[in-house]
Protein backbone atom coordinates (compact mmCIF):
# COMPACT_ATOMS: atom_id res chain seq x y z
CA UNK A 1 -89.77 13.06 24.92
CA UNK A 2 -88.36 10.88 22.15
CA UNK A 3 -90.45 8.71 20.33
CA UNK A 4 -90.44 5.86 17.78
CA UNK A 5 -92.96 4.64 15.10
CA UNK A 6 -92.11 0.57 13.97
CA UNK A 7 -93.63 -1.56 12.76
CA UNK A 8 -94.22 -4.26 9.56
CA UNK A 9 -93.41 -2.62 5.84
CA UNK A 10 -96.56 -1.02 4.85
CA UNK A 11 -97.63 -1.10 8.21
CA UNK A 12 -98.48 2.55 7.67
CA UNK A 13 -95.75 3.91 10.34
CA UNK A 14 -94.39 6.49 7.95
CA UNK A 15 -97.66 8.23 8.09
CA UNK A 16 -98.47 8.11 11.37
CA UNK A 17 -94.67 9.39 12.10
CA UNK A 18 -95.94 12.59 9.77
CA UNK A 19 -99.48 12.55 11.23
CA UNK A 20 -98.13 13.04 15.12
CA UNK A 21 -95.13 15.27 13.76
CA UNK A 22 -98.08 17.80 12.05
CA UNK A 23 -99.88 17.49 14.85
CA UNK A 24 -97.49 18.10 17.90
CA UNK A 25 -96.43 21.05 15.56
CA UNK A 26 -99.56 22.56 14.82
CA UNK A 27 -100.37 22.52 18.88
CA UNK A 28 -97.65 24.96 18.96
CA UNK A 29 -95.08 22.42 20.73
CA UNK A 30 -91.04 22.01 19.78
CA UNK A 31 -90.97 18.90 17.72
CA UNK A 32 -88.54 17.66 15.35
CA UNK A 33 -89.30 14.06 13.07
CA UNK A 34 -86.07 12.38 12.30
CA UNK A 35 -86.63 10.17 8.89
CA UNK A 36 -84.59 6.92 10.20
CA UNK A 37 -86.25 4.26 7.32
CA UNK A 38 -84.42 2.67 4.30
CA UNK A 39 -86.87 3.82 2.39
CA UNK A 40 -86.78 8.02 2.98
CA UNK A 41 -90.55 9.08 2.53
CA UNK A 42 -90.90 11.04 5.83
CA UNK A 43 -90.14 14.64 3.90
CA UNK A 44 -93.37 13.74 1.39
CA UNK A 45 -95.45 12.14 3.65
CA UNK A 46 -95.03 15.56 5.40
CA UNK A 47 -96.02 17.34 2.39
CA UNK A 48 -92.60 17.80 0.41
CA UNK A 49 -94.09 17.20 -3.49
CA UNK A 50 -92.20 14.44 -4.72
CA UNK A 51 -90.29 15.91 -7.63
CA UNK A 52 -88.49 18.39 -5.16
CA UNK A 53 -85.74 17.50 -3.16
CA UNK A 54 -84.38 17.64 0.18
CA UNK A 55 -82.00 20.12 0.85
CA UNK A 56 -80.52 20.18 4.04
CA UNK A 57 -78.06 17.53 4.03
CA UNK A 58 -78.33 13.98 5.29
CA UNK A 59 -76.90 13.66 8.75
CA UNK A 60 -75.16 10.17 7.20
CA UNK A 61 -72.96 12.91 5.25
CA UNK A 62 -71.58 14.79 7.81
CA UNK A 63 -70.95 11.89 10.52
CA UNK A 64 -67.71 12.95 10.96
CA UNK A 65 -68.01 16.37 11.54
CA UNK A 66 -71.29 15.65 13.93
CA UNK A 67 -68.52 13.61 15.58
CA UNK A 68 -65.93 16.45 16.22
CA UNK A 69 -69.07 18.96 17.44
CA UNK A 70 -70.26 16.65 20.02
CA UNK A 71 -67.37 14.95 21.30
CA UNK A 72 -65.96 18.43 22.71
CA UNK A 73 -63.06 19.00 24.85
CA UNK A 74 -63.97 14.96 26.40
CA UNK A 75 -60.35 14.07 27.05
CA UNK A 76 -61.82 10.14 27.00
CA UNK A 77 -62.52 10.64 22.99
CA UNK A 78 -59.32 12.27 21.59
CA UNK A 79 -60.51 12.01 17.48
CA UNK A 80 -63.68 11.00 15.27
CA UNK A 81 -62.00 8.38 14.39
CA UNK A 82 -62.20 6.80 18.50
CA UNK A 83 -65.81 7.92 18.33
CA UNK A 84 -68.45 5.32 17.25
CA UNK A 85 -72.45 5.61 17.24
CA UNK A 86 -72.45 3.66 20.74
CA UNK A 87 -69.74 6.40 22.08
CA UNK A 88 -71.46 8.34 25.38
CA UNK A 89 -71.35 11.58 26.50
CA UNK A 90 -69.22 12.68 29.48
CA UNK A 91 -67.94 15.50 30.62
CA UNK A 92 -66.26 17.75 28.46
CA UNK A 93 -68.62 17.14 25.32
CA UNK A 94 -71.28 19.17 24.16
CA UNK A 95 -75.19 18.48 24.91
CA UNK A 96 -77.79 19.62 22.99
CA UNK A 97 -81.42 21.13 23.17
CA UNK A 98 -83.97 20.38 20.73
CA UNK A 99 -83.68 23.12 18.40
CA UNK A 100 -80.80 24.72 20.00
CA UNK A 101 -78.91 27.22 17.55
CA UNK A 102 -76.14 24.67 17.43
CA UNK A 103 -74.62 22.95 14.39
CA UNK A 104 -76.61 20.25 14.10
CA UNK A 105 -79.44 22.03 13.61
CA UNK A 106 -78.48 24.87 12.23
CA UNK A 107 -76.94 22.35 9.30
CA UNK A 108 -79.43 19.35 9.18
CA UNK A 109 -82.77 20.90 10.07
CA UNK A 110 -85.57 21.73 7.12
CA UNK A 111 -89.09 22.59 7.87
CA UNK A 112 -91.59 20.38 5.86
CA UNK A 113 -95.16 21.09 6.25
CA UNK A 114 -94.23 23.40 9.33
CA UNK A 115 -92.75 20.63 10.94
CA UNK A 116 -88.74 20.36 11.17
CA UNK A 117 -87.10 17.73 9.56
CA UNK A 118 -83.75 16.07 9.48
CA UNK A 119 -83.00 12.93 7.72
CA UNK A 120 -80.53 9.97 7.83
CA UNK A 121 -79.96 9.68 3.85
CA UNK A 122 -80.18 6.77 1.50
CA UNK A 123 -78.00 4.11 0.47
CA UNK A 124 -75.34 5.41 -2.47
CA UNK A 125 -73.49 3.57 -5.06
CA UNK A 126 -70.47 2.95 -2.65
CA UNK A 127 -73.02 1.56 -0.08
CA UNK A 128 -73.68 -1.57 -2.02
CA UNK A 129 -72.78 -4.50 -1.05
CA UNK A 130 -70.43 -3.41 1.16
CA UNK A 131 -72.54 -1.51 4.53
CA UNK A 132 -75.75 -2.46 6.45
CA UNK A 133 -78.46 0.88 6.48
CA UNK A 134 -77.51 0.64 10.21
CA UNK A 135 -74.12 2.46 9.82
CA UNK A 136 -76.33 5.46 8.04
CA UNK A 137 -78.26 5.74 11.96
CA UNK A 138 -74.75 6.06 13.77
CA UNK A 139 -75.37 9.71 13.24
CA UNK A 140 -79.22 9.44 14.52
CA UNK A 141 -77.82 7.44 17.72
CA UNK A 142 -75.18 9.93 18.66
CA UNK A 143 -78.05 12.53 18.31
CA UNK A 144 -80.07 11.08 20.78
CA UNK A 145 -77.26 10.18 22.85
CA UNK A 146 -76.33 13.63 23.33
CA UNK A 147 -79.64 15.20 23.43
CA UNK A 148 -81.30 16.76 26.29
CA UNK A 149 -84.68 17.19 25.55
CA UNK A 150 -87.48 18.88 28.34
CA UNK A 151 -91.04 18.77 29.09
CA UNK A 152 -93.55 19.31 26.36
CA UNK A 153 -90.99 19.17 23.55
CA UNK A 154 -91.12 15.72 21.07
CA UNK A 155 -88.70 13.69 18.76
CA UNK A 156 -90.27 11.74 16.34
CA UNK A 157 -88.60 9.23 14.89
CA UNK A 158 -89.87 6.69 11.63
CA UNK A 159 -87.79 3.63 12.48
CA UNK A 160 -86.84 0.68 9.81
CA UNK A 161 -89.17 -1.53 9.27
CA UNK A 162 -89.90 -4.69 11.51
CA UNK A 163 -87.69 -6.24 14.26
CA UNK A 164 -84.51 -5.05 12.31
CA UNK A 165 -85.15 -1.95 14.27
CA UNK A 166 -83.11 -4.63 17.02
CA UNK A 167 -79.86 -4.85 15.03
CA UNK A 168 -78.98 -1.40 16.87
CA UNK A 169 -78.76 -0.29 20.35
CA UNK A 170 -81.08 2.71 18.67
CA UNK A 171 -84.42 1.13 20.47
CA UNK A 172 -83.80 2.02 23.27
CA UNK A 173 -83.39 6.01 23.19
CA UNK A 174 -87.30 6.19 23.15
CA UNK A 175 -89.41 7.13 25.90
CA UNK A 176 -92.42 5.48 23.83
CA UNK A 177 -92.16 3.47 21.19
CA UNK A 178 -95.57 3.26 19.01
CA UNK A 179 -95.66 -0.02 17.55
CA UNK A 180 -97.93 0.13 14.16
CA UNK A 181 -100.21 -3.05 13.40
CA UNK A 182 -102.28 -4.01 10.48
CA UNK A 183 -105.30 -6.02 11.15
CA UNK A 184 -103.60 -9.08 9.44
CA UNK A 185 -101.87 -12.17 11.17
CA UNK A 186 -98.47 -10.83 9.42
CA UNK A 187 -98.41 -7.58 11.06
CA UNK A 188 -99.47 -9.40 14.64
CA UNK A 189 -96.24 -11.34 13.96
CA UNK A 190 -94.15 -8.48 13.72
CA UNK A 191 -95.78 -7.44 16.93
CA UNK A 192 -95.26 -10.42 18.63
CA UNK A 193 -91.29 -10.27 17.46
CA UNK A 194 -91.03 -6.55 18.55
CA UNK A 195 -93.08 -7.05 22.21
CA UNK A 196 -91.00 -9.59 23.39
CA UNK A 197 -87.29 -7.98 22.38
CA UNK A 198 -88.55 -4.72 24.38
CA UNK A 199 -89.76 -6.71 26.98
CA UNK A 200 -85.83 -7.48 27.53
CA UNK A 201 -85.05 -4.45 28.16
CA UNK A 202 -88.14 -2.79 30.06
CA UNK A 203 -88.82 -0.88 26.64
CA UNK A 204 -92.40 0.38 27.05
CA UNK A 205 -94.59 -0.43 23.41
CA UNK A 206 -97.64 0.66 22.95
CA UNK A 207 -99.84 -0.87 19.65
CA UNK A 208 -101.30 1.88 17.34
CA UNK A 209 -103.77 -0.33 15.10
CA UNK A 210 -103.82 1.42 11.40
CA UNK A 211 -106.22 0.62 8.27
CA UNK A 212 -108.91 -0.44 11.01
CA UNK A 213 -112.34 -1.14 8.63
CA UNK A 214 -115.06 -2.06 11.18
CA UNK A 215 -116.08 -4.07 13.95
CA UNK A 216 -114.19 -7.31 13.32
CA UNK A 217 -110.80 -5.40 11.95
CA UNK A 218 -110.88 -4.02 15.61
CA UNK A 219 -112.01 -7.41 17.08
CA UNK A 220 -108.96 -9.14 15.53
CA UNK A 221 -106.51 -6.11 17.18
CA UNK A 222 -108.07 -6.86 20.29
CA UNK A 223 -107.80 -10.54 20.26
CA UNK A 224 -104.24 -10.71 19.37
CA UNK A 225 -102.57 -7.82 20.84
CA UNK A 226 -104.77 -7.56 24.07
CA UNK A 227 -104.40 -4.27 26.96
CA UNK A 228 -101.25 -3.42 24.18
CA UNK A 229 -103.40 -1.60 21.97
CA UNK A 230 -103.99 2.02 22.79
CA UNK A 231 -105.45 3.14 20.33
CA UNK A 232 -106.29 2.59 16.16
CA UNK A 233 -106.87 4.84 13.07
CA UNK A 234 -109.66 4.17 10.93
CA UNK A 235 -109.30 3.47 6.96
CA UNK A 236 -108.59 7.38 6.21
CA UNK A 237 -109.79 9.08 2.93
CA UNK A 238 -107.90 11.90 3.89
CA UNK A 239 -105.03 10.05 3.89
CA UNK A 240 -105.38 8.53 0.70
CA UNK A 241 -106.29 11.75 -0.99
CA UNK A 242 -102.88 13.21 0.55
CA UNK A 243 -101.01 10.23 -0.99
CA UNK A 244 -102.42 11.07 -4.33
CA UNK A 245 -102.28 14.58 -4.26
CA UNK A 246 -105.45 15.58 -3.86
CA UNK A 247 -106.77 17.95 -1.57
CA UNK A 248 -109.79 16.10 1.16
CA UNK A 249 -110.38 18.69 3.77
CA UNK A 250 -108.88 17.46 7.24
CA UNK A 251 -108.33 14.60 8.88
CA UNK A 252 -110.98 13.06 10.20
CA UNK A 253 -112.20 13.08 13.79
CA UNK A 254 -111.91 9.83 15.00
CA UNK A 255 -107.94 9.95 13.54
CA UNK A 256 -107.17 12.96 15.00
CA UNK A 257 -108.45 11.97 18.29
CA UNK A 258 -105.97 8.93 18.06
CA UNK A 259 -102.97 11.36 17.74
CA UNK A 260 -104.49 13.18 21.11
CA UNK A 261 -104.13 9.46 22.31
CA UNK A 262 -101.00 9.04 21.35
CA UNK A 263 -99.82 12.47 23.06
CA UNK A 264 -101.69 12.11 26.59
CA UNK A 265 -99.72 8.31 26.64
CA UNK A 266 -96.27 9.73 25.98
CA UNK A 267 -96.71 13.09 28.80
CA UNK A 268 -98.00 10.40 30.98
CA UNK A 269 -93.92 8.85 30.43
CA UNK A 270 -91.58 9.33 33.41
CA UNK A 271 -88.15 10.74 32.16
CA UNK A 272 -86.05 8.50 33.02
CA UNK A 273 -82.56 9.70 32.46
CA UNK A 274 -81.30 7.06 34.76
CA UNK A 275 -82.40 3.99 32.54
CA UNK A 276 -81.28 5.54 29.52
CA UNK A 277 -77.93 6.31 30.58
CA UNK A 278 -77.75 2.90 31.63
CA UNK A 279 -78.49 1.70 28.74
CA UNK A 280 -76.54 3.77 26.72
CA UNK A 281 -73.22 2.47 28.47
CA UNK A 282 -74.62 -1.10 28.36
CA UNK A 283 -74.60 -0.74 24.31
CA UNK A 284 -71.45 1.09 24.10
CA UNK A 285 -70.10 -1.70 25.61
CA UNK A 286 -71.68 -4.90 24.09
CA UNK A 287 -70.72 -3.05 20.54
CA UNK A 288 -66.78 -2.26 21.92
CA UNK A 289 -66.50 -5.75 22.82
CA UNK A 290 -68.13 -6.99 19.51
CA UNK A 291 -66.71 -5.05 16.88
CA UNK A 292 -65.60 -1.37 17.92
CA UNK A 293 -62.46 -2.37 19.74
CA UNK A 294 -61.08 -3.89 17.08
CA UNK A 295 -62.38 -1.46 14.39
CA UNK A 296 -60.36 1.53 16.12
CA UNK A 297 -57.57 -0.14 17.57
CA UNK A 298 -58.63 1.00 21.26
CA UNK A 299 -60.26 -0.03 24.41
CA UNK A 300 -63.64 1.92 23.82
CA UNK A 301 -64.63 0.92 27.35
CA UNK A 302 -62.64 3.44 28.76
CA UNK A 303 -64.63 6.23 26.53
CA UNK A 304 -67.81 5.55 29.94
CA UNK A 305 -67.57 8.55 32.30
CA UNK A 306 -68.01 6.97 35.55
CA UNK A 307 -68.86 10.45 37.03
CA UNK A 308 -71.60 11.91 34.23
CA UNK A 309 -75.27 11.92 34.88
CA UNK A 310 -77.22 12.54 31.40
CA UNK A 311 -79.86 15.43 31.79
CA UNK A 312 -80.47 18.50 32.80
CA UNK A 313 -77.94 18.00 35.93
CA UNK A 314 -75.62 18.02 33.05
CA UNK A 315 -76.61 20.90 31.37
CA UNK A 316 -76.13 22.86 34.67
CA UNK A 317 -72.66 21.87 35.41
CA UNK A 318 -71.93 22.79 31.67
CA UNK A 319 -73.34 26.03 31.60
């Protein structure tokens, strides 16, 4: 099941993202987190200290060569260069299985805090100016697009922040998308932005309320984000002793009972391979028609396998 943490800056969706990645993990269950933010603080919000790198490389650096793996022997996507983040599979390219001993994640996967960890990359010098962070998720897109992912195993994915998670077709890979809220009229904004674009598309949200105080905090939540809110997380000293680096025991009980919440609502998801592949052609083809086409000279349309069926149907007829 793939799923998606959003919400306002500050929001505290970054550590949740870490909080249900450690948590899935320590349950014993395949997960890998996918750092997707402007702003790449997934690795220490997992635990990496903050003077040590990263080292697996970005997936933003190797787009090209993700391209080439996945793509195949698809006779509808002759080079990278026809391939763009919208591009679907079809027969002929290569699926994948979370944690498969493939090259994505033999290349792109690092374990942080026993959890494994790829990341999109930041913005570099040449970036400036000159590209949108959404061409540095192409990668994560084509990921997810080509990813066939079973019962009981997780994605976890910290999204940008706020309703610029829209500005790709990227929302709607999720089988759950968490939305984080603050109990402040700001965040409920953010909400209100984010419920009504994924109510276009039959997106299912669910409202995590974070930095809950007391009584009237959760009052507030209730008030302005109604049968949406699942569940909260109190104010957590555990949380704040992690972000200083101080040791503070475990999480505490109420919290961790959340992330139990947040697990039993995303089992309780249908796969619905059917949706997403149509909504993975209906991208494909809003993006060839607004930019794509033009961008590689070709009629991208004609990339949609009429005859594919995305899931593990397809992984049959490959094997």
């Amino acid at each position: 099941m793939r799923v998606a943490f959003v919400g306002k800056g500050g929001s505290g969706k970054t550590t949740l993202s870490a909080l249900f990645s450690r948590h899935l993990a320590r349950s014993g269950a395949p997960v890998v987190a996918i750092d997707g933010d402007i702003n790449q603080h997934l690795a220490h919000a997992l635990g990496l200290d903050e003077d040590e790198g990263f080292a697996a490389p970005p997936l933003s650096v190797r787009t090209g060569e993700i391209k080439d793996y996945l793509r195949g022997t698809n006779p509808r996507i002759p080079s990278r260069d026809a391939m763009v983040k919208t591009t679907p599979p079809g027969r002929g390219s290569r699926l994948l299985r979370l944690l498969g001993d493939d090259e994505i994640h033999r290349h792109h996967v690092q374990a942080v805090g026993g959890v494994p960890l790829m990341v999109t990359g930041t913005f570099d010098e040449s970036d400036l100016g000159v590209a949108c962070y959404h061409s540095k998720l192409g990668a994560v897109e084509l990921y997810l697009n080509h990813l066939v992912d079973g019962p009981g195993e997780y994605v976890v994915v910290d999204m940008t922040a706020g309703a610029d998670a829209f500005a790709s077709g990227l929302f709607t890979r999720f089988d759950m998308t968490f939305l984080v809220v603050e109990p402040t009229r700001k965040s409920v904004s953010v909400y209100c932005q984010y419920r009504d674009h994924a109510a276009e598309f039959g997106i299912p949200v669910a409202v995590v309320g974070n930095k809950v105080t007391g009584e009237d905090d959760l009052l507030f939540l209730k008030e302005h984000v109604g049968d949406d809110l699942l569940a909260h997380c109190a104010q957590s000293p555990y949380v704040r002793a992690q972000e200083q680096g101080r040791g503070h025991g475990g999480l505490e009980p109420h919290n961790t009972h959340t992330l139990d919440l947040l697990r039993t609502a995303v089992d309780a998801r249908p796969k619905d391979w059917a949706t997403f592949q149509r909504h993975a052609v209906e991208f494909h083809l809003r993006n060839a028609a607004a930019w794509a086409d033009e961008a590689t000279g070709q009629d991208l349309a004609g990339q949609v396998d009429p005859d594919f069926r995305h899931g593990p149907a397809a992984l049959t007829a490959l094997a």
